[in-house]
N, C-alpha and C. Protein backbone atom coordinates (compact mmCIF):
# COMPACT_ATOMS: atom_id res chain seq x y z
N UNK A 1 0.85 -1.18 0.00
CA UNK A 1 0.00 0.00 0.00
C UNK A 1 0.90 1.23 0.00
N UNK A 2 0.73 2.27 -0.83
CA UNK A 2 0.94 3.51 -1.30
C UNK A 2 0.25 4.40 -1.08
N UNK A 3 0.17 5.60 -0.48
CA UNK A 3 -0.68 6.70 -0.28
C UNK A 3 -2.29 5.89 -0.54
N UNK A 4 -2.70 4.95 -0.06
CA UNK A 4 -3.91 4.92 0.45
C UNK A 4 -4.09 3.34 -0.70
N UNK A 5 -2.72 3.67 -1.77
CA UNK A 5 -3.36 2.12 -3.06
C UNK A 5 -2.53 0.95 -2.75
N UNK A 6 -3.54 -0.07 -3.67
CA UNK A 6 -2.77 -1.20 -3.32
C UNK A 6 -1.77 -0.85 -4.59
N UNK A 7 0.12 -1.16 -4.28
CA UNK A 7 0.37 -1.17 -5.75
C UNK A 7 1.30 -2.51 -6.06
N UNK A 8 1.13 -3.72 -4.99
CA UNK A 8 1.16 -5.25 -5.24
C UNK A 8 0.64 -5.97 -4.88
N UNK A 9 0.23 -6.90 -5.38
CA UNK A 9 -0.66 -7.99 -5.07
C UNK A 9 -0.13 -9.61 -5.79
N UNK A 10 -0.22 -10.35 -4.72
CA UNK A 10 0.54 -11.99 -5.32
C UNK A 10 0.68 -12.36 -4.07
N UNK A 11 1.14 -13.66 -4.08
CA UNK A 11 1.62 -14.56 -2.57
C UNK A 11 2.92 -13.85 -2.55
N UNK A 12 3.51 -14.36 -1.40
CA UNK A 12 4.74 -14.14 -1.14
C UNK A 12 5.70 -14.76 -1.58
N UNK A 13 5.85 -15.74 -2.42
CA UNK A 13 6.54 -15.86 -3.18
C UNK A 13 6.53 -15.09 -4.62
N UNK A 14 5.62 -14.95 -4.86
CA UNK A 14 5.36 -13.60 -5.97
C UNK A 14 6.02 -12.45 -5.61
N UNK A 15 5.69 -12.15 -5.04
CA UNK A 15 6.24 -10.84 -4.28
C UNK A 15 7.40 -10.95 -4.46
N UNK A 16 8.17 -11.96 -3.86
CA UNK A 16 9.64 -11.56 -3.53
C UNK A 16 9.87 -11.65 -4.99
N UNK A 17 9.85 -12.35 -5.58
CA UNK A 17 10.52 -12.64 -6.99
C UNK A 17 9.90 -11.49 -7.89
N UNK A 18 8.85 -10.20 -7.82
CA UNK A 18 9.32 -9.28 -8.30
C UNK A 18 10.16 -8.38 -8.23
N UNK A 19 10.70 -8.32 -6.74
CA UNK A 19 11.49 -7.73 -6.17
C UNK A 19 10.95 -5.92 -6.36
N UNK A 20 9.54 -5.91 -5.81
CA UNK A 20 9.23 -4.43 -5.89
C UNK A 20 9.39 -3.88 -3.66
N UNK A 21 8.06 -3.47 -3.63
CA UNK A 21 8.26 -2.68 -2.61
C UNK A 21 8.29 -3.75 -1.14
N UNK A 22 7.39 -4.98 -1.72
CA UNK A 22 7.25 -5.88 -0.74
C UNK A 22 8.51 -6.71 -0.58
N UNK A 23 9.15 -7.09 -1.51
CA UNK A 23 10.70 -7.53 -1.24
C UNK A 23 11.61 -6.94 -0.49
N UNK A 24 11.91 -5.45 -0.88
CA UNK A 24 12.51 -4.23 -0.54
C UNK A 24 12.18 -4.37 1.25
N UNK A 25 10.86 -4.25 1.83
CA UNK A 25 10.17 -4.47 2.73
C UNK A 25 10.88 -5.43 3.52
N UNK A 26 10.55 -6.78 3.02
CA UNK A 26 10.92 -8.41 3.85
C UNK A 26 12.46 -8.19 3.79
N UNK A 27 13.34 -7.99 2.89
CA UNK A 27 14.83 -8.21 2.81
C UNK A 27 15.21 -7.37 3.81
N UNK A 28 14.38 -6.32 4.03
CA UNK A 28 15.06 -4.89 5.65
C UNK A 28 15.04 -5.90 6.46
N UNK A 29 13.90 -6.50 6.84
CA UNK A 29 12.99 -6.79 8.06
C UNK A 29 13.42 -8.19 8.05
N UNK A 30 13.16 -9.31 8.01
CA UNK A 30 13.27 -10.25 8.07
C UNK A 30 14.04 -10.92 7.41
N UNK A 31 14.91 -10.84 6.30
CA UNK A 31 15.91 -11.66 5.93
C UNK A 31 17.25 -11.62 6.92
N UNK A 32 17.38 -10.12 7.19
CA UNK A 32 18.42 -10.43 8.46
C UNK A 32 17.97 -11.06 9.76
N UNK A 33 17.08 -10.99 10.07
CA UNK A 33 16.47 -11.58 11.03
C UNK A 33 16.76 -13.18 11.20
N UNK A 34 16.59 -13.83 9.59
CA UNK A 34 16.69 -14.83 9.71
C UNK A 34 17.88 -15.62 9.48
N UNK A 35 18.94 -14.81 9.03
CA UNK A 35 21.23 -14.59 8.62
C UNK A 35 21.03 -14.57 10.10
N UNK A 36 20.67 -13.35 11.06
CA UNK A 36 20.95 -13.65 12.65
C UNK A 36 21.02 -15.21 13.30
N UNK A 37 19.72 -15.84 12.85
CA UNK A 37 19.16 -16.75 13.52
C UNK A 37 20.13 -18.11 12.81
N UNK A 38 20.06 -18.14 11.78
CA UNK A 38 21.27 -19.34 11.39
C UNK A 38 22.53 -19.25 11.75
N UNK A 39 23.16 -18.44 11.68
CA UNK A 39 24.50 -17.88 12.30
C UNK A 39 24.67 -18.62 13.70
N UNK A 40 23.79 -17.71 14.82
CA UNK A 40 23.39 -18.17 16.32
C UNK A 40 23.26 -19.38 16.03
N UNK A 41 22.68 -20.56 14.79
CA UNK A 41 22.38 -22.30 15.16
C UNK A 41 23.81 -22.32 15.13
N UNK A 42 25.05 -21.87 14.01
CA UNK A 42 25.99 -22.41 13.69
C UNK A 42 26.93 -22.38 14.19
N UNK A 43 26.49 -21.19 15.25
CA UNK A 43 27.81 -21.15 16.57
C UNK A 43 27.33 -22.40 17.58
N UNK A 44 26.25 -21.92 17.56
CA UNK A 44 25.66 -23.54 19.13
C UNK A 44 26.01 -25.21 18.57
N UNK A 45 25.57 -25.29 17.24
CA UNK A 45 26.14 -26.54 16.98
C UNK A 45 27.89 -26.76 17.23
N UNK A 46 28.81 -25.89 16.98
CA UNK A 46 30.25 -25.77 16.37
C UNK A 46 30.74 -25.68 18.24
N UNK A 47 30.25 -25.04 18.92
CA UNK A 47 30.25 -24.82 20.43
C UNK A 47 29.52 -26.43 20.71
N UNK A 48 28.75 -26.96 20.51
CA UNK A 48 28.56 -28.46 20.96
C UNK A 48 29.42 -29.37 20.66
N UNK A 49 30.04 -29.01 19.05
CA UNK A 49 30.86 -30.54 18.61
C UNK A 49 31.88 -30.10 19.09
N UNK A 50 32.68 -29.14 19.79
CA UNK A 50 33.99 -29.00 20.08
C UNK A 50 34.21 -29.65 21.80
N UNK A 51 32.74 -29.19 22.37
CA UNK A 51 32.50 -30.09 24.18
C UNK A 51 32.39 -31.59 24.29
């Protein structure tokens, strides 16, 4: 939504793969979110196999 319009519409996989405002959107917000969150598994696993 844009000054009051819709100006995409699709699933979210649509979305991302136009790469308009809703991509732009999720890649701020939640793609790092989710680089944080694998990172944090890959230290806890690498910190388990070394104990």
């Amino acid at each position: 939504v844009e000054s009051g319009t819709i100006i995409e519409e699709g699933n979210h996989n649509s979305l991302l793969a136009r790469g308009g405002n809703y991509a732009n959107l999720y890649n701020t917000y939640f793609r790092h979110q989710s680089l944080e969150y694998v990172e944090q598994m890959h230290t806890l696993k690498t910190a388990e196999s070394t104990n």
